[in-house]
N, C-alpha and C. Protein backbone atom coordinates (compact mmCIF):
# COMPACT_ATOMS: atom_id res chain seq x y z
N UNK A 1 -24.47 -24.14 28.38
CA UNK A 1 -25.19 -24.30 27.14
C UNK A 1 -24.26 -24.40 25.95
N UNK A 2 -23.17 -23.63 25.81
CA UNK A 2 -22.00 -23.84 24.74
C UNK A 2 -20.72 -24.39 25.33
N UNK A 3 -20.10 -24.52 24.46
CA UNK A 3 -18.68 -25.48 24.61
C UNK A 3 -18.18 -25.12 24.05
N UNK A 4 -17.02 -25.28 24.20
CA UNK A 4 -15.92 -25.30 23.14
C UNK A 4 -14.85 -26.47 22.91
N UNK A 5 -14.48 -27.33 21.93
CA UNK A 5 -13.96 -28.61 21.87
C UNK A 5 -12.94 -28.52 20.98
N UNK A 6 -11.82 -28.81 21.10
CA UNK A 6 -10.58 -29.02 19.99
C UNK A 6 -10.60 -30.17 19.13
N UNK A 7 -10.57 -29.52 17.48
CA UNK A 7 -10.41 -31.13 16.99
C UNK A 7 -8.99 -31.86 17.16
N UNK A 8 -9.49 -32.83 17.17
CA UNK A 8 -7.83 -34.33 17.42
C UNK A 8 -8.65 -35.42 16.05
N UNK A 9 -7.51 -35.34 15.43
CA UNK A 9 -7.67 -36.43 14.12
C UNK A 9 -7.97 -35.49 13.10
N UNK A 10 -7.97 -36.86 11.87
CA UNK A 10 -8.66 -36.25 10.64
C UNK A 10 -9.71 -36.59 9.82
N UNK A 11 -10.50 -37.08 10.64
CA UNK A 11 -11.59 -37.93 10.26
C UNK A 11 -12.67 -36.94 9.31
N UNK A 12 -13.02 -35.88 9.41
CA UNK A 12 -14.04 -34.81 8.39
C UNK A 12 -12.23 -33.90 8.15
N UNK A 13 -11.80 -34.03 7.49
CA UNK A 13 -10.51 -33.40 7.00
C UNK A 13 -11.19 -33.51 5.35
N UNK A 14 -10.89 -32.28 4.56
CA UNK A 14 -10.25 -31.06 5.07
C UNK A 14 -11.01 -29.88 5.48
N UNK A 15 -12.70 -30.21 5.79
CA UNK A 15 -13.35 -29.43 6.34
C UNK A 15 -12.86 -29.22 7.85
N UNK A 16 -12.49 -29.61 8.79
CA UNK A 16 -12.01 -29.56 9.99
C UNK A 16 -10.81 -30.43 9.88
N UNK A 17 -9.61 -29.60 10.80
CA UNK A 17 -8.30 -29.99 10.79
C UNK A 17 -8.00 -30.54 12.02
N UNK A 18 -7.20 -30.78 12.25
CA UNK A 18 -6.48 -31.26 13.23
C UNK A 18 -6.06 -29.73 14.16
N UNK A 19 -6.27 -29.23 15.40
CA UNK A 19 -6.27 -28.22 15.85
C UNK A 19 -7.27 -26.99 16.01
N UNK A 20 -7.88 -27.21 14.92
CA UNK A 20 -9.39 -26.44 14.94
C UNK A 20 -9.97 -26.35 16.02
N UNK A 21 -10.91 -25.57 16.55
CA UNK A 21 -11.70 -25.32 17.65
C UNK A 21 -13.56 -25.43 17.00
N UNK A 22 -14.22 -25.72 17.88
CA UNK A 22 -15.20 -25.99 17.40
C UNK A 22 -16.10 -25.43 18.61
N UNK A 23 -17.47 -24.78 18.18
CA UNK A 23 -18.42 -24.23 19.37
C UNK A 23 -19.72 -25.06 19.14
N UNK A 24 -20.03 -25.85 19.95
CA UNK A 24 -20.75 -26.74 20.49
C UNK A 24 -22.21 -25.62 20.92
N UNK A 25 -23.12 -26.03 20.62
CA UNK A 25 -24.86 -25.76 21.34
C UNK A 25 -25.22 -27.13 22.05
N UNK A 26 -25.33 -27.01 23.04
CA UNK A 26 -26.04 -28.39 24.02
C UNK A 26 -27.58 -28.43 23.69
N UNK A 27 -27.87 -29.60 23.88
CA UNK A 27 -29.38 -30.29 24.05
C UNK A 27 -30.19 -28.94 25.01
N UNK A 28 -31.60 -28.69 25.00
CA UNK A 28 -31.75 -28.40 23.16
C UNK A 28 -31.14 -27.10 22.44
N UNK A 29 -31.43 -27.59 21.11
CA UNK A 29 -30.20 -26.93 20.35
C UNK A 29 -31.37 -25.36 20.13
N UNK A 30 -30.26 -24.49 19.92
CA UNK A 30 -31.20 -22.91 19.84
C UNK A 30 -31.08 -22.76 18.02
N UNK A 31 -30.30 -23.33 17.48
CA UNK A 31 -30.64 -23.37 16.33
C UNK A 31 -31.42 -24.42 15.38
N UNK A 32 -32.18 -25.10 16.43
CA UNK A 32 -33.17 -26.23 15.59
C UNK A 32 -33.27 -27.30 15.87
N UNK A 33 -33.74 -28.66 15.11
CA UNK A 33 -33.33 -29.75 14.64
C UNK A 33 -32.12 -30.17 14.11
N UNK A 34 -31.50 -31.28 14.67
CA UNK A 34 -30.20 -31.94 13.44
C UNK A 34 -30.96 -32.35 12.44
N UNK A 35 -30.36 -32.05 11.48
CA UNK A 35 -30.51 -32.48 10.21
C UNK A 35 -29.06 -32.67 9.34
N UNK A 36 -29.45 -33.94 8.33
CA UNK A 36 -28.78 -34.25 7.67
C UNK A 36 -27.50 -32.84 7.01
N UNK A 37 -26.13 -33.29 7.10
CA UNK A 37 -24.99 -32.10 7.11
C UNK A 37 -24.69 -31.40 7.98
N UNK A 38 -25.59 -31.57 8.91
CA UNK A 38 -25.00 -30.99 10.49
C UNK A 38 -23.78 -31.69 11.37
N UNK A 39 -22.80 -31.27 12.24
CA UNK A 39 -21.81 -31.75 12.03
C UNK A 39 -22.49 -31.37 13.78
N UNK A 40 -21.94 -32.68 14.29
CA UNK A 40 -22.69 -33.28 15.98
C UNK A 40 -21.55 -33.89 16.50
N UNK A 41 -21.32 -33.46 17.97
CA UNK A 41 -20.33 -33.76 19.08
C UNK A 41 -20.93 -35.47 20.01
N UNK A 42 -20.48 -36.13 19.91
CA UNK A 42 -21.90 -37.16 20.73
C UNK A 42 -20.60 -38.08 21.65
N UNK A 43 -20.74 -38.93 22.70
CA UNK A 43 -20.03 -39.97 23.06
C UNK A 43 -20.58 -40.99 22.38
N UNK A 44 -19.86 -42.24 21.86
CA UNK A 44 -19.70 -43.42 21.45
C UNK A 44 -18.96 -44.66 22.41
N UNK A 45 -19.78 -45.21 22.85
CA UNK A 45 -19.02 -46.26 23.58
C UNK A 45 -17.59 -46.92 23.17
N UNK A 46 -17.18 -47.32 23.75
CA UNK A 46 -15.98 -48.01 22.95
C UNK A 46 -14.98 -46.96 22.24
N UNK A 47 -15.01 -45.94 22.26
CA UNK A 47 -14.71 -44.94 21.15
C UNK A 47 -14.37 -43.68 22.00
N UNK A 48 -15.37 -42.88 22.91
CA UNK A 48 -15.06 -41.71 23.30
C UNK A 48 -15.94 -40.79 22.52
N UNK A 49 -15.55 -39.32 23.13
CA UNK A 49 -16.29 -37.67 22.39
C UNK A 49 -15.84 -38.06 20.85
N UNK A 50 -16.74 -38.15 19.87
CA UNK A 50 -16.34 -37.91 18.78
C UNK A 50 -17.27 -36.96 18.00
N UNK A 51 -16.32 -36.45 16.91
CA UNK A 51 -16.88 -35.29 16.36
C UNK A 51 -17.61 -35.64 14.42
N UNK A 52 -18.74 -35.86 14.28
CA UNK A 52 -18.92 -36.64 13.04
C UNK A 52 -19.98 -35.39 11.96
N UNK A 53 -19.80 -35.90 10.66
CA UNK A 53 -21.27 -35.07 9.97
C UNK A 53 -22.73 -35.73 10.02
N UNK A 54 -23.45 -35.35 9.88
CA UNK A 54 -24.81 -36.41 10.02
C UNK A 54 -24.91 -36.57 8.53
N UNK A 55 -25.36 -37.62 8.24
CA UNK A 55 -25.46 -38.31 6.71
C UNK A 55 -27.14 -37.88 6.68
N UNK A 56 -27.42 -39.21 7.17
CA UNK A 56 -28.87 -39.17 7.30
C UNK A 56 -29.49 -38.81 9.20
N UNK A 57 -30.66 -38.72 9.29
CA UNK A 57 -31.34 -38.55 10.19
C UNK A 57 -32.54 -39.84 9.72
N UNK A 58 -33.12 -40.96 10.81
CA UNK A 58 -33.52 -42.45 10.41
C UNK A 58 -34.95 -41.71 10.94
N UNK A 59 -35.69 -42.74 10.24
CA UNK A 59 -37.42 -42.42 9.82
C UNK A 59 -37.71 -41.35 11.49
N UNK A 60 -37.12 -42.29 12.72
CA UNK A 60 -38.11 -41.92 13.85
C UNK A 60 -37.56 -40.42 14.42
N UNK A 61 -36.29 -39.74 13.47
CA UNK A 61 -36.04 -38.88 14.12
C UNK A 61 -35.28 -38.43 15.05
N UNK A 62 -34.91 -39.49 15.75
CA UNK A 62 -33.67 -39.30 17.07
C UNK A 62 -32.83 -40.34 17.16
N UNK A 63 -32.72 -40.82 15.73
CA UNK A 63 -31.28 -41.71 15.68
C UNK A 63 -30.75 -40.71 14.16
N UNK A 64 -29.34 -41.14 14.34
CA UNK A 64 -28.92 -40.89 13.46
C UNK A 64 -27.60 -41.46 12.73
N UNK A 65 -27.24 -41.55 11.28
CA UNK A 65 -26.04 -42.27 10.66
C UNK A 65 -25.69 -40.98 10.38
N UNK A 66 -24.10 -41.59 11.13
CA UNK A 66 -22.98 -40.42 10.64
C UNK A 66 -21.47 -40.36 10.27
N UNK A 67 -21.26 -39.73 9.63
CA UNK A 67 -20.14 -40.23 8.82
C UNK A 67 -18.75 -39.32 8.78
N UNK A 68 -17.67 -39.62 8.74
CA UNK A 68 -16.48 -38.88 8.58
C UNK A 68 -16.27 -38.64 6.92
N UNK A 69 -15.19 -37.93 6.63
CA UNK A 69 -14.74 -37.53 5.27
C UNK A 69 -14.34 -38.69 4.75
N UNK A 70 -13.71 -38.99 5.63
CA UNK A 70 -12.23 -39.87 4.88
C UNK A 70 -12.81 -41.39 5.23
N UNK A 71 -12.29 -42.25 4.47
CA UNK A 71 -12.22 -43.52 3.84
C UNK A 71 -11.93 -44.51 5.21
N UNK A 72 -10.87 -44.46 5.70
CA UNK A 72 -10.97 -44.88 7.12
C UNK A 72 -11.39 -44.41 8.44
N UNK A 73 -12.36 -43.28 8.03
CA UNK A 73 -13.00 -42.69 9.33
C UNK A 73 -13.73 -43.97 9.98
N UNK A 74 -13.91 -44.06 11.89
CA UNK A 74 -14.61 -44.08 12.69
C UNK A 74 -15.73 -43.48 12.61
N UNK A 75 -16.88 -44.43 12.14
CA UNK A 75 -17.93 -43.81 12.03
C UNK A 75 -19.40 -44.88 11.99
N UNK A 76 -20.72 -44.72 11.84
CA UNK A 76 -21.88 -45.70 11.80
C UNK A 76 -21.50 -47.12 10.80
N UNK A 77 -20.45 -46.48 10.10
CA UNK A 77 -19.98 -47.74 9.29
C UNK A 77 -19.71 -49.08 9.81
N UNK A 78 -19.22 -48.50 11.29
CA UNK A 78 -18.51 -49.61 12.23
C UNK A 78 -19.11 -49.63 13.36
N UNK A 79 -20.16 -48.46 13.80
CA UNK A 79 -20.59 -48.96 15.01
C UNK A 79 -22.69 -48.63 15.34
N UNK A 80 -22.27 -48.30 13.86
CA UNK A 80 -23.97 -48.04 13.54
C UNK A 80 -24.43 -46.68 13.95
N UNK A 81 -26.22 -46.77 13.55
CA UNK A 81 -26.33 -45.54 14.11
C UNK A 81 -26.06 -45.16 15.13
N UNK A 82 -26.40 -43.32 15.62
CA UNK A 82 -26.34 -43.11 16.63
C UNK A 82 -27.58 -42.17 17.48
N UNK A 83 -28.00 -43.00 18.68
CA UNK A 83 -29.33 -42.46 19.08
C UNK A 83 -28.86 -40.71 19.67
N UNK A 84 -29.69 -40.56 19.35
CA UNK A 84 -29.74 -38.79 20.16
C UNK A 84 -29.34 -38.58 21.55
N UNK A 85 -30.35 -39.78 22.17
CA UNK A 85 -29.43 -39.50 23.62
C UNK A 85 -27.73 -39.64 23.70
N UNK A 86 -27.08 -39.91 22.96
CA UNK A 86 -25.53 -40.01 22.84
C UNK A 86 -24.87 -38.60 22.53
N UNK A 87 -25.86 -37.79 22.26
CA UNK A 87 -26.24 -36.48 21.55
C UNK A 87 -25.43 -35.63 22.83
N UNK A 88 -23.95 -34.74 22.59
CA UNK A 88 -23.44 -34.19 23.40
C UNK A 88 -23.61 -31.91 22.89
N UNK A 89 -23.91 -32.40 21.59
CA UNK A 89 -24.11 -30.84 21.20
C UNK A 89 -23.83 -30.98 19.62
N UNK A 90 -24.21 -29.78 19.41
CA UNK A 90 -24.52 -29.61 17.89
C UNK A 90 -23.33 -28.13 17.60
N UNK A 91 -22.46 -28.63 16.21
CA UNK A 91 -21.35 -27.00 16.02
C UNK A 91 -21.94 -26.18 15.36
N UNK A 92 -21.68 -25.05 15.94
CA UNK A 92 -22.82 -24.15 15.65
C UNK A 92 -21.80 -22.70 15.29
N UNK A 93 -20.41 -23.09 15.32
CA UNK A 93 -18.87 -22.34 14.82
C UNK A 93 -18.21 -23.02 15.27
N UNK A 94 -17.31 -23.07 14.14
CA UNK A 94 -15.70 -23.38 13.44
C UNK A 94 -15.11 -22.54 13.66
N UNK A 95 -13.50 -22.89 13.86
CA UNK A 95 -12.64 -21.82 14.57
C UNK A 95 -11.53 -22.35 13.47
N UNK A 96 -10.63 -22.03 12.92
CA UNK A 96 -9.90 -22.56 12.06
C UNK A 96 -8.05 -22.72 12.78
N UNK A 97 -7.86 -23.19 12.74
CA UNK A 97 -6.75 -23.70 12.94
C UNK A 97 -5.73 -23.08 11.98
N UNK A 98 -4.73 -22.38 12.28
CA UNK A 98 -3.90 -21.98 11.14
C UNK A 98 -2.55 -22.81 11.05
């Protein structure tokens, strides 16, 4: 039901670093709905596990646009939304990297 995942990159920098640890809740989540600012673990084709914030959540509910910090983040910018079933877990704790 939980995970634990290391960040790699700096795509939501300087909220998450490079080395950070992150605790994952799997499908379904015990703390809710995603909603917009929730920060979601999902696979992306072409791409791999990536770790993004949710911007928006789209009218029907189980897609979603999501976005990195930074300016050249990998993100819906480039590969669009992302449906829920791609949906690998929701962070539910940050571990900080020193």
């Amino acid at each position: 039901m939980f995970r634990i995942l290391k960040i790699s990159g700096h795509s939501l920098y300087p909220d998450y670093r490079e080395g950070d640890y992150v605790l994952t809740a799997r499908v379904p989540f015990p703390s809710g709905k995603i909603r917009a600012g929730d920060v979601i673990v999902f696979d992306q084709p072409g791409y791999g596990m990536l770790v993004k914030r949710v911007r928006w959540v789209l009218e029907d509910g189980r897609t979603f646009e999501v976005r990195g910090t930074q300016v050249d983040s990998t993100d819906s910018r480039n590969f669009g939304p992302v449906p829920g079933s791609r949906i690998k877990g929701k962070v539910v704790w940050h571990i900080r990297h020193k």
